[in-house]
Protein backbone atom coordinates (compact mmCIF):
# COMPACT_ATOMS: atom_id res chain seq x y z
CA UNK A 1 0.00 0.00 0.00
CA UNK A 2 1.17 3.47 -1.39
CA UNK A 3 0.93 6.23 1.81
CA UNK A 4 2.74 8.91 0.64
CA UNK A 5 0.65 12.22 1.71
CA UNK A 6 -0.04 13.11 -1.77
CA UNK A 7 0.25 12.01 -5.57
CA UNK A 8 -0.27 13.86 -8.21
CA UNK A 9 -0.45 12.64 -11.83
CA UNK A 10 -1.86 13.90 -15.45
CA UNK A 11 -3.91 11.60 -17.36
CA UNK A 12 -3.93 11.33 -20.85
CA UNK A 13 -7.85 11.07 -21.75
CA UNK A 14 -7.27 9.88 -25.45
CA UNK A 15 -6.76 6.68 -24.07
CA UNK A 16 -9.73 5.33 -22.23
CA UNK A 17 -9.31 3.37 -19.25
CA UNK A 18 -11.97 1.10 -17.39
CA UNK A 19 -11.89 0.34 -13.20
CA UNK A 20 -7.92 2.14 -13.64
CA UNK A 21 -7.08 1.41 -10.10
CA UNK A 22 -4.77 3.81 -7.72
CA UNK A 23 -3.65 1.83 -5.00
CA UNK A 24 -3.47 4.76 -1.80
CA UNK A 25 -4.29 5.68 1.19
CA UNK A 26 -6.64 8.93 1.11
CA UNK A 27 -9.01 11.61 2.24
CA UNK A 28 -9.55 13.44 -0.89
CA UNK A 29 -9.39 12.90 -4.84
CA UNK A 30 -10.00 16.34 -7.02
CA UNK A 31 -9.28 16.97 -10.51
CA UNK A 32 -6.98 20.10 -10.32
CA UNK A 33 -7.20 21.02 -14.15
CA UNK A 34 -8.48 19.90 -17.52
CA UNK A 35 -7.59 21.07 -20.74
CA UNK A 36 -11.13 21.34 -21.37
CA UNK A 37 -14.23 21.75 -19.37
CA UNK A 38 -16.16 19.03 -20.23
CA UNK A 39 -13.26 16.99 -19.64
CA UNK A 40 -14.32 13.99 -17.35
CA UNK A 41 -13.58 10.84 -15.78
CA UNK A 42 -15.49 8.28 -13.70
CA UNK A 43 -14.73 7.61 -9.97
CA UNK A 44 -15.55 4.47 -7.92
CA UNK A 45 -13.56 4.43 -4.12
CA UNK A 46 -12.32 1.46 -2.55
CA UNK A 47 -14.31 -1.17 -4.84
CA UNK A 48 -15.27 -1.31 -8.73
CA UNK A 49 -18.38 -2.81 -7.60
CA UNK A 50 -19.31 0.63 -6.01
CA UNK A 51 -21.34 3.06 -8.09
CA UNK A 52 -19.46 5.45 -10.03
CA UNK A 53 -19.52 9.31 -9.61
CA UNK A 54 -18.70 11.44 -12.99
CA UNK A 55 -16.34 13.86 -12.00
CA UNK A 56 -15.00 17.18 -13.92
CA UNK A 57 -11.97 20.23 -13.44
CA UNK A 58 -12.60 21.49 -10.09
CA UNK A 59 -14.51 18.91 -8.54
CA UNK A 60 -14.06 15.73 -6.36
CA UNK A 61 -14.21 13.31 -3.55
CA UNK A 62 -13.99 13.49 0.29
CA UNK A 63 -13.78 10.53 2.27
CA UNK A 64 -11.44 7.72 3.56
CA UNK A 65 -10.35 5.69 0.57
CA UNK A 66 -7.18 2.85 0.16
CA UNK A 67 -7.95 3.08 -3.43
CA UNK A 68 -9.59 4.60 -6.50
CA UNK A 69 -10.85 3.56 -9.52
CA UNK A 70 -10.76 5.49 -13.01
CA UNK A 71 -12.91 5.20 -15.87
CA UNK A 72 -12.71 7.67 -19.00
CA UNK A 73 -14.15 7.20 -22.39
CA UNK A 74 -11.74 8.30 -25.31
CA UNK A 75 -11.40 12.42 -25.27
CA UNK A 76 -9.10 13.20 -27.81
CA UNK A 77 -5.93 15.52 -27.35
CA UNK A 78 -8.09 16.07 -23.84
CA UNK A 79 -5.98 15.86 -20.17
CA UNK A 80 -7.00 16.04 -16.42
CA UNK A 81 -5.16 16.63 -13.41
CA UNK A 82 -5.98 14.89 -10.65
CA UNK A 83 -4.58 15.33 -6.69
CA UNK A 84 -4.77 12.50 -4.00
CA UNK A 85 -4.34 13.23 -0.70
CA UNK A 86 -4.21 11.76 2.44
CA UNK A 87 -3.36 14.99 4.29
CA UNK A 88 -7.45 16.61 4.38
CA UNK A 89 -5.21 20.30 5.18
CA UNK A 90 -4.31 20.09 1.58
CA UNK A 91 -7.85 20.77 1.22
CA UNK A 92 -6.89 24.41 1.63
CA UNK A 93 -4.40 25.01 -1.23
CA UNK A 94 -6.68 22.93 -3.92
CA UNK A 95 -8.98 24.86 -6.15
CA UNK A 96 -12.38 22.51 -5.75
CA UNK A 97 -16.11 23.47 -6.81
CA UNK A 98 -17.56 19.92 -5.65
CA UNK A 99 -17.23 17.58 -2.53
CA UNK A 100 -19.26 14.30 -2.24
CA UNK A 101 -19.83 12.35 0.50
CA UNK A 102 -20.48 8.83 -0.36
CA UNK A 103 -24.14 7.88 1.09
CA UNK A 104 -24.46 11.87 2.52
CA UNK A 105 -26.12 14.75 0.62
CA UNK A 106 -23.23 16.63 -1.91
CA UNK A 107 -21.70 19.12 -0.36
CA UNK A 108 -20.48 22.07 -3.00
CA UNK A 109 -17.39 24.45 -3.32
CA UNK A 110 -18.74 27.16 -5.97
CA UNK A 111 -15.39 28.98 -7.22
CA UNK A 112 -15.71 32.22 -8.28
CA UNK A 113 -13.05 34.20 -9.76
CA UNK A 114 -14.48 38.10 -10.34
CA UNK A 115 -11.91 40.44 -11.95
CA UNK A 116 -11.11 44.25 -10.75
CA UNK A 117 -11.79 46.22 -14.15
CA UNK A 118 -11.14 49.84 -12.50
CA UNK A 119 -8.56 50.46 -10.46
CA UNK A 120 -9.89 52.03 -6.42
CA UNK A 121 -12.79 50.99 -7.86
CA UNK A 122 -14.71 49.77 -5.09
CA UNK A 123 -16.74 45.63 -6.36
CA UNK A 124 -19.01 43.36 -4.11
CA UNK A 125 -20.51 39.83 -4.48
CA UNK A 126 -23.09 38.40 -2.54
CA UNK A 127 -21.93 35.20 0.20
CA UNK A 128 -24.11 31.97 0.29
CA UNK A 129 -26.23 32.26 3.78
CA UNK A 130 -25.47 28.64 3.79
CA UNK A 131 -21.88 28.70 3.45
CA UNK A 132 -19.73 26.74 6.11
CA UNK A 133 -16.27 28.08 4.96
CA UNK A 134 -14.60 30.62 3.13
CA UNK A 135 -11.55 31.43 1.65
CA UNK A 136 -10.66 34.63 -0.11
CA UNK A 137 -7.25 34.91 -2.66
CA UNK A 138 -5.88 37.89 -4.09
CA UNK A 139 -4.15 36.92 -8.03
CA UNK A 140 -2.53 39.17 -9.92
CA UNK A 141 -2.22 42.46 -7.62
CA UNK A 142 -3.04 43.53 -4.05
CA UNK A 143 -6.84 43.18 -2.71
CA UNK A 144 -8.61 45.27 0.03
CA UNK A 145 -11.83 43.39 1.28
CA UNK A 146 -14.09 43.37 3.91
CA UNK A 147 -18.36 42.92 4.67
CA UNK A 148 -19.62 46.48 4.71
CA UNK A 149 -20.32 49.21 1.86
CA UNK A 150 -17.93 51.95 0.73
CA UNK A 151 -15.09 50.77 3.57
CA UNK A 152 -12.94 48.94 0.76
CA UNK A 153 -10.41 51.72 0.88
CA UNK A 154 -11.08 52.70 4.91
CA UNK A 155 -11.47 49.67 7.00
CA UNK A 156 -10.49 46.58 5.29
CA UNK A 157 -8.10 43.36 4.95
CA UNK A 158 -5.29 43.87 2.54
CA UNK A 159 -4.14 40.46 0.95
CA UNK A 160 -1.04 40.65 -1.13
CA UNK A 161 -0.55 38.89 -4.57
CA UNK A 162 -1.08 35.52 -3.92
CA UNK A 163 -1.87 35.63 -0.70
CA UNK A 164 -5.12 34.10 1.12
CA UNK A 165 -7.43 34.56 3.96
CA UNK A 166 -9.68 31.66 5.21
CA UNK A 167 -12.52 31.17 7.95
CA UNK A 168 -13.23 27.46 8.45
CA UNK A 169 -16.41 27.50 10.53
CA UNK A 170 -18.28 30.25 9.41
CA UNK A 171 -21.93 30.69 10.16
CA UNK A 172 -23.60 33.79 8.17
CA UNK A 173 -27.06 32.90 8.01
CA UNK A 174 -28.24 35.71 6.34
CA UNK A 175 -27.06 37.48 3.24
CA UNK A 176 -23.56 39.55 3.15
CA UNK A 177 -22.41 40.89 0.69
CA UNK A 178 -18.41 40.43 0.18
CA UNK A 179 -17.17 44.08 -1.09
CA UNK A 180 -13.31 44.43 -2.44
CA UNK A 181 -11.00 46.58 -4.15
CA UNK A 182 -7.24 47.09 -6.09
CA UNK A 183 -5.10 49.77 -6.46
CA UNK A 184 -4.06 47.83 -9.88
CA UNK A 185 -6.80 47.14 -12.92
CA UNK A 186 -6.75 43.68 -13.58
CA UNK A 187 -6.07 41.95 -10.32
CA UNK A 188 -8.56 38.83 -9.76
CA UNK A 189 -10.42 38.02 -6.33
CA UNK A 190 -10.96 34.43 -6.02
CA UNK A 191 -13.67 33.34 -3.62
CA UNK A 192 -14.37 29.50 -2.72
CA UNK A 193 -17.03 28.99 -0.27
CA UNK A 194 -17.81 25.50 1.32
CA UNK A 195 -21.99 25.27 1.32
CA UNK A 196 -23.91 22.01 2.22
């Protein structure tokens, strides 16, 4: 048995591949990035007797697993990324938009990637009320952020390029509205939220 905390690999899709098995110990399988978006391969954990969930860039599995098992159909001049980890604080650095539980309702990770067009130009996008988690990414330039109107450039959180901010048990229950700025045209905010 393979334990390493993670493995990485690219699969070429214009081969297909039926019950492919990777033999490790894991929390969580995601598909990092696909040369297309309708790019996909099929899942089954631990057994290929177990049903089979269809799986695309951005999206994957979270549960205990000491093995996986790939299906793809022929995609031509198509490839997919996927990530296997047995380390679930990974789970922070991995772009995802959808976690399933097998046997539990899905639980989603929307990705939303909103760009600053005007420079001190204060943005905002509304939060899921449901979300559970958050994590906020400045690409491309600095980003001021924070939860009420016109305070982008007074009270905020400055992340640098690159840089993140997270809150892992959030609870909003109503809706907020995320508002954010750059001094520099062009910078991206990327927002994941966790939401069950």
């Amino acid at each position: 048995m393979i334990t390493p905390k993670y493995y990485e690999t690219v699969l070429d899709l214009g081969v297909a591949r039926l019950n492919f098995r990777i033999e490790m110990l894991g929390n969580f399988f995601f598909i990092r990035e696909a040369t297309n978006a309708g790019c996909n391969i099929d899942v089954k954990i631990n057994s290929p007797a177990n049903p089979a969930i269809n799986l695309r860039r951005y999206s994957g599995l979270v549960c205990a697993f000491d093995s996986v098992y790939i299906t793809n159909a022929v995609q031509i001049f198509q490839t997919i990324s996927i990530f296997i980890s047995a380390d679930i604080n990974r789970l922070r650095y991995v772009s995802l938009k959808t976690d399933v539980f097998p046997g539990d309702s899905p639980t989603t990770f929307p990705i939303r990637n909103e760009p600053i067009v005007l420079a001190a130009t204060e943005y905002y996008i509304p939060l899921n009320p449901n979300a559970k988690g958050l994590m906020i990414k400045a690409r491309g330039g600095p980003i001021q952020f924070c939860f009420v109107a016109l305070e982008s450039g007074v009270r905020y959180i400055l992340l640098g390029d690159g840089q993140s901010f997270f809150i892992d048990d959030l609870r909003i229950g109503t809706m907020y509205n995320l508002f954010f700025q750059s001094p520099i045209a062009g910078t991206i905010l990327e927002v994941l939220e966790k939401v069950s």
